[in-house]
Protein backbone atom coordinates (compact mmCIF):
# COMPACT_ATOMS: atom_id res chain seq x y z
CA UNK A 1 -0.11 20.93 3.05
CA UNK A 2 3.03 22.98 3.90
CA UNK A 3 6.14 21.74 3.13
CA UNK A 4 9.56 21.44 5.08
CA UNK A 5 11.36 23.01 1.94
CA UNK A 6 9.83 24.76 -0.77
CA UNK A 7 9.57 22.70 -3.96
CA UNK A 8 11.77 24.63 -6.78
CA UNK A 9 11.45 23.90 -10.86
CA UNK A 10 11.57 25.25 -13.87
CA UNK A 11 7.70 26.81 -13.47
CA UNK A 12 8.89 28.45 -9.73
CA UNK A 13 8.75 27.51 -6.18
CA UNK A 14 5.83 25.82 -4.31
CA UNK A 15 5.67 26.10 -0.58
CA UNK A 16 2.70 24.50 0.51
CA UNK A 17 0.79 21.76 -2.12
CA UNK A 18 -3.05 21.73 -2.65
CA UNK A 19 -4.73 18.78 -3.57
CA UNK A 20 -8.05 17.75 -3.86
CA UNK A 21 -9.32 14.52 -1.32
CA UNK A 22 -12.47 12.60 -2.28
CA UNK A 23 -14.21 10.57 -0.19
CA UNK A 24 -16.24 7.22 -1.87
CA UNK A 25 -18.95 5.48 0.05
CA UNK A 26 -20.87 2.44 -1.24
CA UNK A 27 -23.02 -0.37 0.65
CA UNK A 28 -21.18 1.09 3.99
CA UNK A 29 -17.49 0.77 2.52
CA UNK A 30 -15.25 4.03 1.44
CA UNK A 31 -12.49 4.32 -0.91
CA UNK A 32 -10.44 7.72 -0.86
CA UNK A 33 -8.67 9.19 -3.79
CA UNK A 34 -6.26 12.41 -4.08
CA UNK A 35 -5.74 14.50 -6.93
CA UNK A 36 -2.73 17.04 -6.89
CA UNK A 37 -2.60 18.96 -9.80
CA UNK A 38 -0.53 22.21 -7.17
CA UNK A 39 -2.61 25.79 -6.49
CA UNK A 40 -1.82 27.60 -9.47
CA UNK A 41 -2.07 26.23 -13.30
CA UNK A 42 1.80 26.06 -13.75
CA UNK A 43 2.24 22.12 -14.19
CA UNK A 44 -0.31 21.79 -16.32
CA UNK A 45 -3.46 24.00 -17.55
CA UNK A 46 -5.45 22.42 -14.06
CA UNK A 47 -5.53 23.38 -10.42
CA UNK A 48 -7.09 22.37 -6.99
CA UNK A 49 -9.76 24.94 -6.66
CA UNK A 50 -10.71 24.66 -10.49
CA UNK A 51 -10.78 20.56 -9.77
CA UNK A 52 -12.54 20.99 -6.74
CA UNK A 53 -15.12 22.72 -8.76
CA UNK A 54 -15.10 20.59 -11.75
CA UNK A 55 -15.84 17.69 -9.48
CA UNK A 56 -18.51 19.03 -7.67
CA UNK A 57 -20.49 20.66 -10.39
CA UNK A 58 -20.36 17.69 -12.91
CA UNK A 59 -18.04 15.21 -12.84
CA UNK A 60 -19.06 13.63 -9.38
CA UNK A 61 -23.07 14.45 -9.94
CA UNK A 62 -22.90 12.57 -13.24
CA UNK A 63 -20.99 9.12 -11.14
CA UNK A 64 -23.85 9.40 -7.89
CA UNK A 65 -26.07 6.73 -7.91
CA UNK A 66 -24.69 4.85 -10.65
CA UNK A 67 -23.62 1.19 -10.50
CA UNK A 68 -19.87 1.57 -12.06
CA UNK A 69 -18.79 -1.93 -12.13
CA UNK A 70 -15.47 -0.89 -13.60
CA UNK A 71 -12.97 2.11 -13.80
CA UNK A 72 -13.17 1.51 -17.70
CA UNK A 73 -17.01 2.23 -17.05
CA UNK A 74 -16.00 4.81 -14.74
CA UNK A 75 -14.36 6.83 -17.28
CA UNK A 76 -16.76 6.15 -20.27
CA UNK A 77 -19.39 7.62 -17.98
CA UNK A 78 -17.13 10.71 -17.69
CA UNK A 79 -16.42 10.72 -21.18
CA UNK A 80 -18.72 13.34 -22.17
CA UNK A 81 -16.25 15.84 -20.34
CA UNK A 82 -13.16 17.29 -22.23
CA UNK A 83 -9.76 17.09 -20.73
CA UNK A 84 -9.71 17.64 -16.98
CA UNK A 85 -7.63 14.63 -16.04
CA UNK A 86 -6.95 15.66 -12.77
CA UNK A 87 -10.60 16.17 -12.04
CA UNK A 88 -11.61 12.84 -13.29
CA UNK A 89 -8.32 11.31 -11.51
CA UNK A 90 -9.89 12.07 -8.40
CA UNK A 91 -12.76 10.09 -8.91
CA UNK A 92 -11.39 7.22 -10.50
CA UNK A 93 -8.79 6.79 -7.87
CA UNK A 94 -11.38 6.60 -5.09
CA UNK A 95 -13.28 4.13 -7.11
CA UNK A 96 -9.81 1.67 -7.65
CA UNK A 97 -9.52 2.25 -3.20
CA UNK A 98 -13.30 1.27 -2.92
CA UNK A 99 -13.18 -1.27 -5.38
CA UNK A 100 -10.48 -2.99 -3.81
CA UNK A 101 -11.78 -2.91 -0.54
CA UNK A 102 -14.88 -4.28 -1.51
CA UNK A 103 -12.99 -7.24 -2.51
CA UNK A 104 -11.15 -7.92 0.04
CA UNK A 105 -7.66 -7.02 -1.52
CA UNK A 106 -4.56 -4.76 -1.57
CA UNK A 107 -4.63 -2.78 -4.54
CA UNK A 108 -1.32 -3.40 -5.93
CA UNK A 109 -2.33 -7.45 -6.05
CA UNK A 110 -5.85 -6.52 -7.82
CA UNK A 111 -4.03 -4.23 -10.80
CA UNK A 112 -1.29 -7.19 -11.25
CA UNK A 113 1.63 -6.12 -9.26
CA UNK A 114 4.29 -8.58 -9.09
CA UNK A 115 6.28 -7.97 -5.95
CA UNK A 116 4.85 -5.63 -3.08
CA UNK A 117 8.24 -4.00 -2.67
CA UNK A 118 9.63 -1.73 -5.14
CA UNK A 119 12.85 0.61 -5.39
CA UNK A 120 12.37 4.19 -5.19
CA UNK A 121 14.88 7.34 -6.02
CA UNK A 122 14.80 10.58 -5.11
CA UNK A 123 14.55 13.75 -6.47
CA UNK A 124 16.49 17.21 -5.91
CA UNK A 125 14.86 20.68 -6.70
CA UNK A 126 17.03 23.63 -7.49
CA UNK A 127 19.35 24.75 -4.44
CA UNK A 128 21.11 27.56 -3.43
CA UNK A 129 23.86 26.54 -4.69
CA UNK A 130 26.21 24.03 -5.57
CA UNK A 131 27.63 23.04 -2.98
CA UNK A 132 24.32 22.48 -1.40
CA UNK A 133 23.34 20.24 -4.08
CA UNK A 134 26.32 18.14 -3.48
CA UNK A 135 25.89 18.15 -0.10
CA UNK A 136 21.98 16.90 -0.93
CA UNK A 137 23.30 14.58 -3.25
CA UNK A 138 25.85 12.80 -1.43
CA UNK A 139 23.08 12.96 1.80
CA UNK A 140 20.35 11.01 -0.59
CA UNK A 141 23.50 8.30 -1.94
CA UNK A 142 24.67 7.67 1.65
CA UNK A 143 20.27 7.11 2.41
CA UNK A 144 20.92 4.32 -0.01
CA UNK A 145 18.70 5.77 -3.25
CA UNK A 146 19.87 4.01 -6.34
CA UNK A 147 19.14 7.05 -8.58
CA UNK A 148 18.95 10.99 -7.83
CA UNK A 149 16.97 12.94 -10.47
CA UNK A 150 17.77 17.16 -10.53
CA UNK A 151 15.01 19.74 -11.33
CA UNK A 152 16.85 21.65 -14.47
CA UNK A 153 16.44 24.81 -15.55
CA UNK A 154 17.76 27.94 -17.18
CA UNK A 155 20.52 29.19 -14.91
CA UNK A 156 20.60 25.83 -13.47
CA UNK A 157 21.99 23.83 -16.14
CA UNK A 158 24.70 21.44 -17.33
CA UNK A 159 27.45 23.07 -14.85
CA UNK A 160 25.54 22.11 -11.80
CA UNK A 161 25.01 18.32 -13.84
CA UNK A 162 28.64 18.35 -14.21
CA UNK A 163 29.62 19.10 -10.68
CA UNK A 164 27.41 15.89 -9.71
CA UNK A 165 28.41 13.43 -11.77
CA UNK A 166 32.39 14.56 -10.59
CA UNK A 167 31.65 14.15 -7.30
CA UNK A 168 29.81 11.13 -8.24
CA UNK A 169 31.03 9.15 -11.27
CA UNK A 170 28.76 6.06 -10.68
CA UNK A 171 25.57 7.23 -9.62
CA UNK A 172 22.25 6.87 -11.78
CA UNK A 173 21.47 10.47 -12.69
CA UNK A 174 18.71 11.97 -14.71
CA UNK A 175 17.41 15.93 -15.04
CA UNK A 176 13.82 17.01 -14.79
CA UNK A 177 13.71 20.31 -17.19
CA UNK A 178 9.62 20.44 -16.60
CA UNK A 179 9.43 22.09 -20.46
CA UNK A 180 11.75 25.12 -20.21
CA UNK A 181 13.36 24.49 -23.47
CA UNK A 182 12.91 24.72 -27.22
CA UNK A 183 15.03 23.35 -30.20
CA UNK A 184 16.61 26.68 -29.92
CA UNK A 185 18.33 25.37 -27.00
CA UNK A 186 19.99 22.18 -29.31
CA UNK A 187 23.52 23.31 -28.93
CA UNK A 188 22.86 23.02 -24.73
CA UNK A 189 21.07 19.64 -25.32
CA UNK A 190 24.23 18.17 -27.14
CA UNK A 191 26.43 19.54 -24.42
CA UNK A 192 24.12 17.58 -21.75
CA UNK A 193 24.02 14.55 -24.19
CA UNK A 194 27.45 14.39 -23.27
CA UNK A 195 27.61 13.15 -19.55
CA UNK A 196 25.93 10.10 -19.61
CA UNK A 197 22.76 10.86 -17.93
CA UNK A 198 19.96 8.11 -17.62
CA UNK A 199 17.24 10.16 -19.45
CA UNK A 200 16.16 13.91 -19.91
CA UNK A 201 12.57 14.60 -18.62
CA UNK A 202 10.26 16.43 -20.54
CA UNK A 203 13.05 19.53 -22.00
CA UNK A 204 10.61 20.60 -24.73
CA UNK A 205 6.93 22.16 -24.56
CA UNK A 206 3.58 21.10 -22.33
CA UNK A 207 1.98 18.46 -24.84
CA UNK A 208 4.26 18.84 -27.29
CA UNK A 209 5.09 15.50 -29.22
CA UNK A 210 6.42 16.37 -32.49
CA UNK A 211 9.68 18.77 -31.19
CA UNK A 212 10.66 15.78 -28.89
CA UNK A 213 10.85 13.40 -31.94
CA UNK A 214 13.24 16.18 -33.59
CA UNK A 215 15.50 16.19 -30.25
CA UNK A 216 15.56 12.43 -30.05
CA UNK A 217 16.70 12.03 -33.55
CA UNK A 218 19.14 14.40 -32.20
CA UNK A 219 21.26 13.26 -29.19
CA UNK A 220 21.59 9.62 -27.78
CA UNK A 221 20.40 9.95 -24.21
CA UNK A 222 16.65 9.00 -23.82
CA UNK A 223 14.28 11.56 -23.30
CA UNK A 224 11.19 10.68 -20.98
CA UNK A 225 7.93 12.13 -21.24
CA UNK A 226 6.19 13.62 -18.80
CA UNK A 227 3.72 16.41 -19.17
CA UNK A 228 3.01 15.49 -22.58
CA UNK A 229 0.98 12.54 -21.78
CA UNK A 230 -2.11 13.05 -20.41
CA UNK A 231 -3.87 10.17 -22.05
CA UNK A 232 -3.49 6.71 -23.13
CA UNK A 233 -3.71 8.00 -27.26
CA UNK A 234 -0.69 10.57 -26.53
CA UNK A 235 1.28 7.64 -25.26
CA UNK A 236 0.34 6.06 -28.51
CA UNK A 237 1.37 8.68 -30.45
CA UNK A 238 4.59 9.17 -28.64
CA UNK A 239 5.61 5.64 -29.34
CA UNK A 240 4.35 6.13 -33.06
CA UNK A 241 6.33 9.41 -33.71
CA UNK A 242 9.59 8.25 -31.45
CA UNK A 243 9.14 11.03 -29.15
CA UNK A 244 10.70 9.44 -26.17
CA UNK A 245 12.30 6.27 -24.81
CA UNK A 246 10.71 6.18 -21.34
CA UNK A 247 7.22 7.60 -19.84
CA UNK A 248 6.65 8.63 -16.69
CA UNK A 249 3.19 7.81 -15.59
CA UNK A 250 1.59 9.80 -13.15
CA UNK A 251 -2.40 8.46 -12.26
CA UNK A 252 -3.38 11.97 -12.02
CA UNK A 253 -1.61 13.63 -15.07
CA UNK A 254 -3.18 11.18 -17.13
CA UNK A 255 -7.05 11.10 -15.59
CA UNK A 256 -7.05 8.02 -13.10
CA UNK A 257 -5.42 5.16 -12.16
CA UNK A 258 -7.54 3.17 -14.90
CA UNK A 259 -6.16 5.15 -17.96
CA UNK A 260 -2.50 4.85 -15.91
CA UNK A 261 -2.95 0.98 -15.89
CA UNK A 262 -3.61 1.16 -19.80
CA UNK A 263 -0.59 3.30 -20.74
CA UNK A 264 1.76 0.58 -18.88
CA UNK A 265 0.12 -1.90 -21.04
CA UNK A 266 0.61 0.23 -24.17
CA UNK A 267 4.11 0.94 -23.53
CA UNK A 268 4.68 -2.66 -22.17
CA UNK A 269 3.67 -3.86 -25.34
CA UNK A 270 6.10 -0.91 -27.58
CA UNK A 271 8.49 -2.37 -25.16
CA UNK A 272 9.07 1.03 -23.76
CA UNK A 273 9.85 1.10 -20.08
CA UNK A 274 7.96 3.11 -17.69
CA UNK A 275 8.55 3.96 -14.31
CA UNK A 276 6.17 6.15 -12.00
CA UNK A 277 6.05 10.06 -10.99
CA UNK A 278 4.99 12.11 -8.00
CA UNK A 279 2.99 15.13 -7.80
CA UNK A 280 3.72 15.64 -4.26
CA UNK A 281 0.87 14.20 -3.05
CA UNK A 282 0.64 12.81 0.86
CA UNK A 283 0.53 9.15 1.71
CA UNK A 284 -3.40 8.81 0.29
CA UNK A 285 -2.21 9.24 -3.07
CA UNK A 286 1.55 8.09 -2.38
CA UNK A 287 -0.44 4.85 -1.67
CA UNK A 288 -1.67 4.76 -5.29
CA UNK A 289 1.89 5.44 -6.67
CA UNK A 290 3.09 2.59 -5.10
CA UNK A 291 0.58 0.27 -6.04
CA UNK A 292 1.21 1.30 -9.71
CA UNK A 293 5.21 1.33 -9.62
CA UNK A 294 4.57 -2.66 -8.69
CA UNK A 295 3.61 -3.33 -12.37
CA UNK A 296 6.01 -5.25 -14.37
CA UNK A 297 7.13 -2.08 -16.76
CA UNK A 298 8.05 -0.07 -14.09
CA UNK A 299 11.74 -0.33 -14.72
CA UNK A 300 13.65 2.98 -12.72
CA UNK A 301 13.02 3.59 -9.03
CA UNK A 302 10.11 5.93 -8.98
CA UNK A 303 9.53 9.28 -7.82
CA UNK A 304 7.92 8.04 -5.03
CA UNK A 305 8.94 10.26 -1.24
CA UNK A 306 7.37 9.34 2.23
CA UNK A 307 5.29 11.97 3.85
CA UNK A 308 7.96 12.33 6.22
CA UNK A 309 10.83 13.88 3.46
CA UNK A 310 8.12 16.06 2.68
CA UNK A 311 5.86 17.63 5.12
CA UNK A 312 6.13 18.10 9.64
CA UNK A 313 3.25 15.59 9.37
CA UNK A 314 1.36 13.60 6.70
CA UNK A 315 -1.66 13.61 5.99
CA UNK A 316 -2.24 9.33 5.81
CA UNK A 317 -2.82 7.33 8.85
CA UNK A 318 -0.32 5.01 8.61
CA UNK A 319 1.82 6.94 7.03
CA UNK A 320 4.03 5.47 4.84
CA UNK A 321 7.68 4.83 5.32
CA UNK A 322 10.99 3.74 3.40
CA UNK A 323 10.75 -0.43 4.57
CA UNK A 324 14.33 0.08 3.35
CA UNK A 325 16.54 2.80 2.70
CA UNK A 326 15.55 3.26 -0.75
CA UNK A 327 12.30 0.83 -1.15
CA UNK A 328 8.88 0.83 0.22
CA UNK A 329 6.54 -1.83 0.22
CA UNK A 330 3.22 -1.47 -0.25
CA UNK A 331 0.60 -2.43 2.68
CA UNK A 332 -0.98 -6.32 2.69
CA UNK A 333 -4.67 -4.51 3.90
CA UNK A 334 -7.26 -4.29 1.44
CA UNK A 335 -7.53 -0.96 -0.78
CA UNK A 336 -4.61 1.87 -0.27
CA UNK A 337 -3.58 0.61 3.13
CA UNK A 338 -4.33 4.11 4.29
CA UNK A 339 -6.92 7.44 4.74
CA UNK A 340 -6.73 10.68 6.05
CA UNK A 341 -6.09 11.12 9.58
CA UNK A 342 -9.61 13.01 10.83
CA UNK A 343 -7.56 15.28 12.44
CA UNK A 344 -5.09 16.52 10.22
CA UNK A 345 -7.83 16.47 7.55
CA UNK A 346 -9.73 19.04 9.25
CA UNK A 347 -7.10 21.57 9.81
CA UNK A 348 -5.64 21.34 6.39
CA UNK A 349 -8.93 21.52 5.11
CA UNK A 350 -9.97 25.05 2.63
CA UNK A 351 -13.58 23.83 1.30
CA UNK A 352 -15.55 20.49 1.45
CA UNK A 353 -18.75 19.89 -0.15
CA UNK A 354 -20.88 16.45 0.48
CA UNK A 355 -22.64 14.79 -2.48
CA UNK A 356 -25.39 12.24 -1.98
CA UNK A 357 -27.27 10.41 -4.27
């Protein structure tokens, strides 16, 4: 899926996104599910073709045919695999969409949402320079978005965070450094610990849990995990060894929307606020996002962009769209409110294999 601008972090530059679409058919009803894990293993160890593959060879043979009456049975039936939680994300997402159709509901009512319209923020990759970012920040604060987040990296650092918050004393900022930073880098981290940010996102390693409990002892603004939850038990541990202060939940980070649903219960009960994350996906798995970010302990707008601030065309028919200038509200049809549009799906399309029980 190409996008209008290419997507720049702390791991590099994306221009098009790659995900991985699974169609779920039972007694004549479909669910669909996305899984975005980008084309190359930079975000995390996964990526589409390697999911794709996963999936085909033995995570969806070992679900066909099976009555799954549950995502929790869902996942135990995928238990014997280890890691791969974009892979099994895939699945278990289609199951929640076909699920909820089959009951006649809109998913964010069947996983206890409590309001179908939610804020969202937005969120500002590296520019080319800083005027530009200005210029992108003031564009997203006159769109209305309560919070901006900026992608942080090396070269890219707590100048560019100071420009911002001069040009914009009162607005809700956080930075995204997507694990470019060690202890080493303490002295920079008490510099940024300075400016009264909202949160750091993930500044130390992949997975790493122990580091970020150092850091946090360290400086007063709240670091947020991100790629260092991938499961319900790192959450716990997180909580346990005061790595962070908020978690980001992504569905497919941490293997599905079932094992999302438990970490917002987990850090519900910690009383540690979550809020929800993107992985670029289009409005299939955008859907899902939205559904989750209408659970009580999502409490910061979430990472959440319309098709449209993303790609010439979506991939979702509907697509979805700000019902707001900085909320969207999630559909009142049963399941996702959404699925590919046939056409778009076939000339996006790189491989597609068909699995029958």
């Amino acid at each position: 899926m190409p996008l209008i601008t290419p997507w720049k972090t702390a791991y590099g530059s994306d221009d098009a996104v790659e995900s991985v679409l699974v169609r779920m058919v039972s007694g004549g009803v479909e669910g669909w599910g996305e899984s975005c894990p980008l084309g190359s293993p930079t975000y995390s160890p996964e990526y589409a073709a390697g999911v794709f593959n996963v999936v085909r060879d033995f995570m969806g043979p070992r679900i066909l045919g099976r009555a799954i009456e549950s995502g929790r049975q869902l996942q135990d039936r995928l238990g014997c695999f280890k890691g791969n939680p974009f892979a099994r994300a895939a699945l278990d997402v289609a199951w929640w969409d076909l699920h909820a159709r089959r009951e006649g509901q809109p998913l964010w009512r069947l996983i206890g949402g409590v309001s179908p319209s939610i804020d969202v923020g937005t969120a500002l990759g590296v520019a080319q320079s800083v005027d530009k970012l200005i210029d992108n920040v003031r564009q997203a604060v006159d769109a209305g978005f309560k919070r901006v987040k900026l992608k942080y990296c090396p070269g890219w650092e707590t100048s560019i965070v100071e420009s911002v918050k001069q040009a914009f004393p009162k607005l809700v900022v956080h930075v995204d450094c997507n694990c470019a930073y060690t202890l080493d880098d303490l002295p920079m981290f008490e510099r940024l610990d300075q400016l009264g940010l909202a949160m750091i996102e993930q500044p130390l390693g992949y997975g790493d849990l122990v580091d970020h409990a150092e850091l946090q002892r360290r400086i007063t603004t709240p670091i947020c995990l991100d790629e260092s939850i991938a499961s319900p038990r790192d959450a716990q541990q997180a909580i346990k060894l005061g790595s962070c202060r908020w978690i980001n939940i992504k569905p497919a980070r941490v293997g599905g929307l079932t094992e999302a649903l438990k970490i917002h219960d987990i850090c519900q009960q910690a009383g540690v606020p979550c809020w929800v994350g993107s992985m670029l996906e289009s409005g299939v798995g955008t859907s899902v996002l939205v559904a989750l970010g209408t659970l009580p302990n999502m409490k910061y707008p979430g990472d959440i962009l319309p098709g449209d601030k993303l790609y010439e065309r979506d991939l979702a028919s509907p697509a979805i769209r700000l019902s707001d200038p900085a909320r969207i509200t999630a559909p009142a049809i049963p399941g996702i409110g959404c699925a590919p549009d046939p056409q778009q799906l076939t000339s996006m399309t790189t491989e597609r294999i068909v699995l029958e029980a």
